[in-house]
C-alpha atoms as a PDB file:
ATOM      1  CA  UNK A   1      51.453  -0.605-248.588  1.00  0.00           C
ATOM      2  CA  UNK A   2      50.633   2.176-250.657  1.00  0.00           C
ATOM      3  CA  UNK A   3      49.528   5.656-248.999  1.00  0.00           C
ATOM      4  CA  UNK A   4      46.374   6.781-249.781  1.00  0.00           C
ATOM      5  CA  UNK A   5      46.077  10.879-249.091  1.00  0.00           C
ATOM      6  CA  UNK A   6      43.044  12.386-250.190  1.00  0.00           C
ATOM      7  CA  UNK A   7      43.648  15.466-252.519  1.00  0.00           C
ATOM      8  CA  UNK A   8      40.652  18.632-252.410  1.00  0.00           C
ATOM      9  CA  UNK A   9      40.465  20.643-255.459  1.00  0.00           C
ATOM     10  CA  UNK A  10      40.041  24.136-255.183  1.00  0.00           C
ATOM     11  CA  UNK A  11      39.586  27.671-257.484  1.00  0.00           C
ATOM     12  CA  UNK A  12      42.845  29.484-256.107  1.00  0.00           C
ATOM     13  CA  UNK A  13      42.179  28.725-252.436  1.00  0.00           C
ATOM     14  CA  UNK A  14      44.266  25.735-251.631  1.00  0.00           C
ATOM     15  CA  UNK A  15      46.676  27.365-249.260  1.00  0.00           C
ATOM     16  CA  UNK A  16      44.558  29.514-247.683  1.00  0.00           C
ATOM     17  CA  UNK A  17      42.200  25.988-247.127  1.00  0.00           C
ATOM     18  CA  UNK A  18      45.325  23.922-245.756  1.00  0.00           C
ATOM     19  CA  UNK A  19      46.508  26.857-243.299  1.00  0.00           C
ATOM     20  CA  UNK A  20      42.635  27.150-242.190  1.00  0.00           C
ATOM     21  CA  UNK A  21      42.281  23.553-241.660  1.00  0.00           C
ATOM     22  CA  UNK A  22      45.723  23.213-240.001  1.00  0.00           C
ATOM     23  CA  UNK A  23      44.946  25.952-237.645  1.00  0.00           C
ATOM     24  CA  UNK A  24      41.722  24.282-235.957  1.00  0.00           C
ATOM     25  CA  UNK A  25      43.015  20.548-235.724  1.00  0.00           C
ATOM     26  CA  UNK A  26      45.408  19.586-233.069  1.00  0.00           C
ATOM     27  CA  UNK A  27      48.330  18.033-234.788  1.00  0.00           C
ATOM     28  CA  UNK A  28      47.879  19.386-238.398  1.00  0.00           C
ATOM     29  CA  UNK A  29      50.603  21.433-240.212  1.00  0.00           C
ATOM     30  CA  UNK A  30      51.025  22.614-243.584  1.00  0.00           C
ATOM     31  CA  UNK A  31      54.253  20.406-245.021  1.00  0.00           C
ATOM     32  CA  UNK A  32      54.666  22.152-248.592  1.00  0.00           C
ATOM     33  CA  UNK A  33      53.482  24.561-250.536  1.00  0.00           C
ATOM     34  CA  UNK A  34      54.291  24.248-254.465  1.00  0.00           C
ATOM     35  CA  UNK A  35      54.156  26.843-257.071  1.00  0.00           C
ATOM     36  CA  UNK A  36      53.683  25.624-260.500  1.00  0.00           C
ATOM     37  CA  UNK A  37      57.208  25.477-262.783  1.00  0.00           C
ATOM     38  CA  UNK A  38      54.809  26.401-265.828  1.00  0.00           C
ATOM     39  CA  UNK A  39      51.686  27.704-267.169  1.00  0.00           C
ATOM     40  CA  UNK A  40      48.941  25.371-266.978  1.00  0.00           C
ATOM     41  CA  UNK A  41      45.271  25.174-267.476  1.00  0.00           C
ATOM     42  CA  UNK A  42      44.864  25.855-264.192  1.00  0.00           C
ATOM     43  CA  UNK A  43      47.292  28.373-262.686  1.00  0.00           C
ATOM     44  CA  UNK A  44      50.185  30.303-264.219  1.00  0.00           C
ATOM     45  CA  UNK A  45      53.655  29.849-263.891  1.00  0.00           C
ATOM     46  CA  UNK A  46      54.643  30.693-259.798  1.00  0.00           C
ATOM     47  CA  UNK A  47      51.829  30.496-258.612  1.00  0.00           C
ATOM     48  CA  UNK A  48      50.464  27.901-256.082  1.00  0.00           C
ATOM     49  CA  UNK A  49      49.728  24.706-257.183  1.00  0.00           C
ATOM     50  CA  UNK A  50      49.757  22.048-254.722  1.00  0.00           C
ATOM     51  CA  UNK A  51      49.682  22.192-251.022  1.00  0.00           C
ATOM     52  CA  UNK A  52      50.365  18.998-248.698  1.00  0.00           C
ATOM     53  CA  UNK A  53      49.292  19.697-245.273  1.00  0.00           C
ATOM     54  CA  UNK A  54      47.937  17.336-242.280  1.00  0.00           C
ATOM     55  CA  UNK A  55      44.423  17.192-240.137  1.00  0.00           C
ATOM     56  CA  UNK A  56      45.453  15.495-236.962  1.00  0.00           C
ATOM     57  CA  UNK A  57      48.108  13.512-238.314  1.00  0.00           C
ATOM     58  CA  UNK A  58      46.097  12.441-241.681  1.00  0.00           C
ATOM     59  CA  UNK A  59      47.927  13.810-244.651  1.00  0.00           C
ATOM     60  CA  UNK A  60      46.006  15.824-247.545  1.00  0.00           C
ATOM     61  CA  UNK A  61      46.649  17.396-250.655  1.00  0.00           C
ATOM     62  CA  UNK A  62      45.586  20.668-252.061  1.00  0.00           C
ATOM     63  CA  UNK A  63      45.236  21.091-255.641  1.00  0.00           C
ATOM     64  CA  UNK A  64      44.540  24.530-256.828  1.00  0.00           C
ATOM     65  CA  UNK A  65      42.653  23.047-260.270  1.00  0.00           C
ATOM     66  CA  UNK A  66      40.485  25.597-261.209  1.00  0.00           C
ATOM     67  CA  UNK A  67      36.607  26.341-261.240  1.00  0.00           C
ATOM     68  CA  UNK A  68      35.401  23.364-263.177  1.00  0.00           C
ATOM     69  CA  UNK A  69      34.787  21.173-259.926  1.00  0.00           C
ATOM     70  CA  UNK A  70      33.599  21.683-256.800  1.00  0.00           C
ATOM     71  CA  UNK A  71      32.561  19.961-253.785  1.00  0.00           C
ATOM     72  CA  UNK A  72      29.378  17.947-252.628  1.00  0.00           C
ATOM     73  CA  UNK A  73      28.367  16.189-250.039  1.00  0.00           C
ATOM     74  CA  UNK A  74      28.486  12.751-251.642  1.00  0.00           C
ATOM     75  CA  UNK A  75      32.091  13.338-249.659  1.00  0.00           C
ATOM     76  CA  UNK A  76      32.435  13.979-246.184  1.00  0.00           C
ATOM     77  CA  UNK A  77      34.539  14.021-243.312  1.00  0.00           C
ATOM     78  CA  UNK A  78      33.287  13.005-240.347  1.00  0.00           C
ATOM     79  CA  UNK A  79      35.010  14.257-236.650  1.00  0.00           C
ATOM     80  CA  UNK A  80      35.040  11.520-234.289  1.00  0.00           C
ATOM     81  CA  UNK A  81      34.287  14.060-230.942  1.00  0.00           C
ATOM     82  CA  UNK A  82      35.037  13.130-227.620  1.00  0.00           C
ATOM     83  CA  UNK A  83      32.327  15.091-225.741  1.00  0.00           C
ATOM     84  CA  UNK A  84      30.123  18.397-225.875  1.00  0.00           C
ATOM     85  CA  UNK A  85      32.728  20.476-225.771  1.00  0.00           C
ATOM     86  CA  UNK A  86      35.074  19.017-228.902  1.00  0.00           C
ATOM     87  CA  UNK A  87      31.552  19.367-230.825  1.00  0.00           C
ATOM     88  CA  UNK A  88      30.830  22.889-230.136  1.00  0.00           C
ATOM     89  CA  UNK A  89      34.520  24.060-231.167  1.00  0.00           C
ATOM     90  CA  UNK A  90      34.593  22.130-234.527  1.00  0.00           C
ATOM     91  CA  UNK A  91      31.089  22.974-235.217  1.00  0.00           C
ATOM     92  CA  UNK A  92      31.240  26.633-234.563  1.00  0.00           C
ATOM     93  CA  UNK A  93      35.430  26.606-236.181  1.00  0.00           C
ATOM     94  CA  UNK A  94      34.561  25.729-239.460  1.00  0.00           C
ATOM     95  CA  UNK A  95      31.772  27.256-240.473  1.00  0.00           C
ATOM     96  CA  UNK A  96      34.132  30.980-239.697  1.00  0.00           C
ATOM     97  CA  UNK A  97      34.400  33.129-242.303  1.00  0.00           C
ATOM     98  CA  UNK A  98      31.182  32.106-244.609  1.00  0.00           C
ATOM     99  CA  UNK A  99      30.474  28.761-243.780  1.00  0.00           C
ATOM    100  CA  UNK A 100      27.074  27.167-243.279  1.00  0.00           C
ATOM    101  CA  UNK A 101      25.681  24.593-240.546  1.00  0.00           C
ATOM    102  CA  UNK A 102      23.295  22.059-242.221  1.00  0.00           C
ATOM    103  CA  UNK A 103      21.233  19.229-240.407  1.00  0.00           C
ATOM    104  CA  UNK A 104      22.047  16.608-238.557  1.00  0.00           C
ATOM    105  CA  UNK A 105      25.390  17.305-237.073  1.00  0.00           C
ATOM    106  CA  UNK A 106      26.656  18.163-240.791  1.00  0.00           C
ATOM    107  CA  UNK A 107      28.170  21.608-242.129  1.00  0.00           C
ATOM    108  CA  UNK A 108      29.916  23.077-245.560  1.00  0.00           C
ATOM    109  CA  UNK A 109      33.106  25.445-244.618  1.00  0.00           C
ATOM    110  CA  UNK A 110      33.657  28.577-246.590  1.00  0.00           C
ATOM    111  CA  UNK A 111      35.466  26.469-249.158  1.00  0.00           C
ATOM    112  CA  UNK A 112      32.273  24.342-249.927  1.00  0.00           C
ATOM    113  CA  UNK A 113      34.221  21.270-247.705  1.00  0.00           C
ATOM    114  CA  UNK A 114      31.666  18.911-246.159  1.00  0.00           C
ATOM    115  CA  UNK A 115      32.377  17.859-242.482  1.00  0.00           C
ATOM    116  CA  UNK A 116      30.218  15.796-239.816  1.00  0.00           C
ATOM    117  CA  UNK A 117      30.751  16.836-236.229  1.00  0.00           C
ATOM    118  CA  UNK A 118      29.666  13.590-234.326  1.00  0.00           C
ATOM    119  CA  UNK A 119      29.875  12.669-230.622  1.00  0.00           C
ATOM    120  CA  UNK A 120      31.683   9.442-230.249  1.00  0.00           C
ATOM    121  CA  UNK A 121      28.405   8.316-228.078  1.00  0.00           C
ATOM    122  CA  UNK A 122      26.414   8.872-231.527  1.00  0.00           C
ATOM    123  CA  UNK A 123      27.003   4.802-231.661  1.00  0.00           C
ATOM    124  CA  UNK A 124      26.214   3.936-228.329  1.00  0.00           C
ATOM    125  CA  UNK A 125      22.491   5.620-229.094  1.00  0.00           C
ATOM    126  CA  UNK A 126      22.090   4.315-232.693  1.00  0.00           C
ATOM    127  CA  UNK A 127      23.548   1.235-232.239  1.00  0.00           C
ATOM    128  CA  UNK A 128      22.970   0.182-228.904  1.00  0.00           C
ATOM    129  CA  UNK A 129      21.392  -3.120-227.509  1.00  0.00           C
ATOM    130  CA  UNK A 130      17.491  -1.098-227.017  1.00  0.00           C
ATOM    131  CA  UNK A 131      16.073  -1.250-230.746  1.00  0.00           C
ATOM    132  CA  UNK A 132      13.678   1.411-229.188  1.00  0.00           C
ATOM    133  CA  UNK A 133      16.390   3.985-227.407  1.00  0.00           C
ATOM    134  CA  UNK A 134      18.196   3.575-230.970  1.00  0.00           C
ATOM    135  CA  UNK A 135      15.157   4.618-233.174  1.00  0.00           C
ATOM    136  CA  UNK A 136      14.310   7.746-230.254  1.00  0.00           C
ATOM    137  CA  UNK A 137      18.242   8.871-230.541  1.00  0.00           C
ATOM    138  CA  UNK A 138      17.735   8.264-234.219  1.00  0.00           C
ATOM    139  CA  UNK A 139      14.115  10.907-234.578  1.00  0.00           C
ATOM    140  CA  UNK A 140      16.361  13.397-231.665  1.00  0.00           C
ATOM    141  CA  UNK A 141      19.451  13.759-234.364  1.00  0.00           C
ATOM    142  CA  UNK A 142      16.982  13.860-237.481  1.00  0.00           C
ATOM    143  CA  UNK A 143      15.717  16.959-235.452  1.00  0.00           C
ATOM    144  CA  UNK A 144      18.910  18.536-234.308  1.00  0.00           C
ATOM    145  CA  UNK A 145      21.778  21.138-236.226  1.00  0.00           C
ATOM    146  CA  UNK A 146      24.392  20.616-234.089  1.00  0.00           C
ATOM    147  CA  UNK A 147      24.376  17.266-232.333  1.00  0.00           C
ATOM    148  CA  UNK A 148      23.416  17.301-228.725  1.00  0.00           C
ATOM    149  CA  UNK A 149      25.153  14.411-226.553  1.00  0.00           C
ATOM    150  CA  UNK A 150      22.961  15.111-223.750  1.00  0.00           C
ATOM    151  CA  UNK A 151      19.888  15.527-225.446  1.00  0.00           C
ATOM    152  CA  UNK A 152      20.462  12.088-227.779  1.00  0.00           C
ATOM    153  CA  UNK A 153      21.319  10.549-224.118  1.00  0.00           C
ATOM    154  CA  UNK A 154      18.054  11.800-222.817  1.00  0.00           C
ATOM    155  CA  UNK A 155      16.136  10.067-226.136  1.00  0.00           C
ATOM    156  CA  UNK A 156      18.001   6.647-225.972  1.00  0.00           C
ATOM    157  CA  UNK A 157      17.186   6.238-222.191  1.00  0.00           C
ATOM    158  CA  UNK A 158      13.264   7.228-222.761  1.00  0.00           C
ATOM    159  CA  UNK A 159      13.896  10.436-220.398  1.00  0.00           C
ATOM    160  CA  UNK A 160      13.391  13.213-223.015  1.00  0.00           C
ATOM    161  CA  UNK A 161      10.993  16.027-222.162  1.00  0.00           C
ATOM    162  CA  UNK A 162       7.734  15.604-224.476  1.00  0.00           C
END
C-alpha cells in the first residue's frame, strides 16, 4: 500500500511549524529537516526546504514553497478529544503565538493551519438514537467557540438551562 502523508506549504515557516506542532502532540517528532542543494523558486541554496515531522504518530511534510499559497479552511484537521480537559489544552495550544479561535469548536494557528478540537461524545449528541437531543446538541455547538462536553450533554438530554 502506498503511504499517503499530507504535505503543508508554508512562506519560510516550515520548521518552525513542524517543531510547534511536534511540541503540543503526544507522540510527534520532527524526523528531518532538509536544506535545499540549489536555488529554487522558492528558497535559496541551504536553506530549509522540506521538513518531515509526526502529529501523534501521523507523518507530515513541510514544504517551505513560498507566498503564492496559503491555507483555508476547505482543509482541516480535526482532534478526536477524549474529554474536557484534552479540549481545553489543544484549543488554548494552538492558537499561542497569533492564532485565532473561530466557531464551532474550529481555530486557525499562527501559521493560518485549520484544526477542529472535538469531544469524542460530539457523536453520541449528533448522532444519537433521540432525533430531538441530536438537533438541541446540534443549535448548543452552532452557539459555542470552544466545544463544551458538558454543556452539549446538558442539550442532548433536554436538561439545558433556558
Amino acid at each position: 500500500m502506498p503511504t499517503i502523508r499530507p504535505c503543508l506549504w508554508f512562506d519560510g515557516q516550515a520548521e518552525e511549524a513542524a517543531d510547534f506542532y511536534a511540541s503540543i502532540f503526544p507522540g510527534s517528532e520532527v524526523l528531518s529537516v532538509m536544506r535545499s542543494p540549489a536555488d529554487n523558486p522558492s528558497t535559496k541554496a541551504g536553506v530549509v526546504l522540506l521538513v518531515v515531522f509526526t502529529i501523534s504518530g501521523q507523518p507530515f511534510t513541510a514544504l517551505n514553497g513560498g507566498p503564492q499559497f496559503t491555507f483555508s479552511e476547505a482543509v482541516s484537521f480535526e482532534i478526536d478529544c477524549m474529554d474536557q480537559a484534552e479540549v481545553d489544552h489543544y484549543w488554548e495550544a494552538l492558537v499561542e503565538g497569533g492564532g485565532v479561535h473561530s466557531a464551532c469548536g474550529w481555530l486557525k494557528d499562527r501559521f493560518g493551519v485549520s484544526w477542529q478540537v472535538v469531544p469524542r461524545q460530539m457523536s453520541d449528541y449528533l448522532e444519537g438514537p433521540d432525533p430531538e437531543g441530536n438537533r438541541r446538541a446540534m443549535e448548543a455547538m452552532l452557539a459555542m467557540g470552544k466545544l463544551d462536553v458538558e454543556a452539549l450533554r446538558r442539550a442532548y438530554e433536554g436538561t439545558a438551562d433556558s
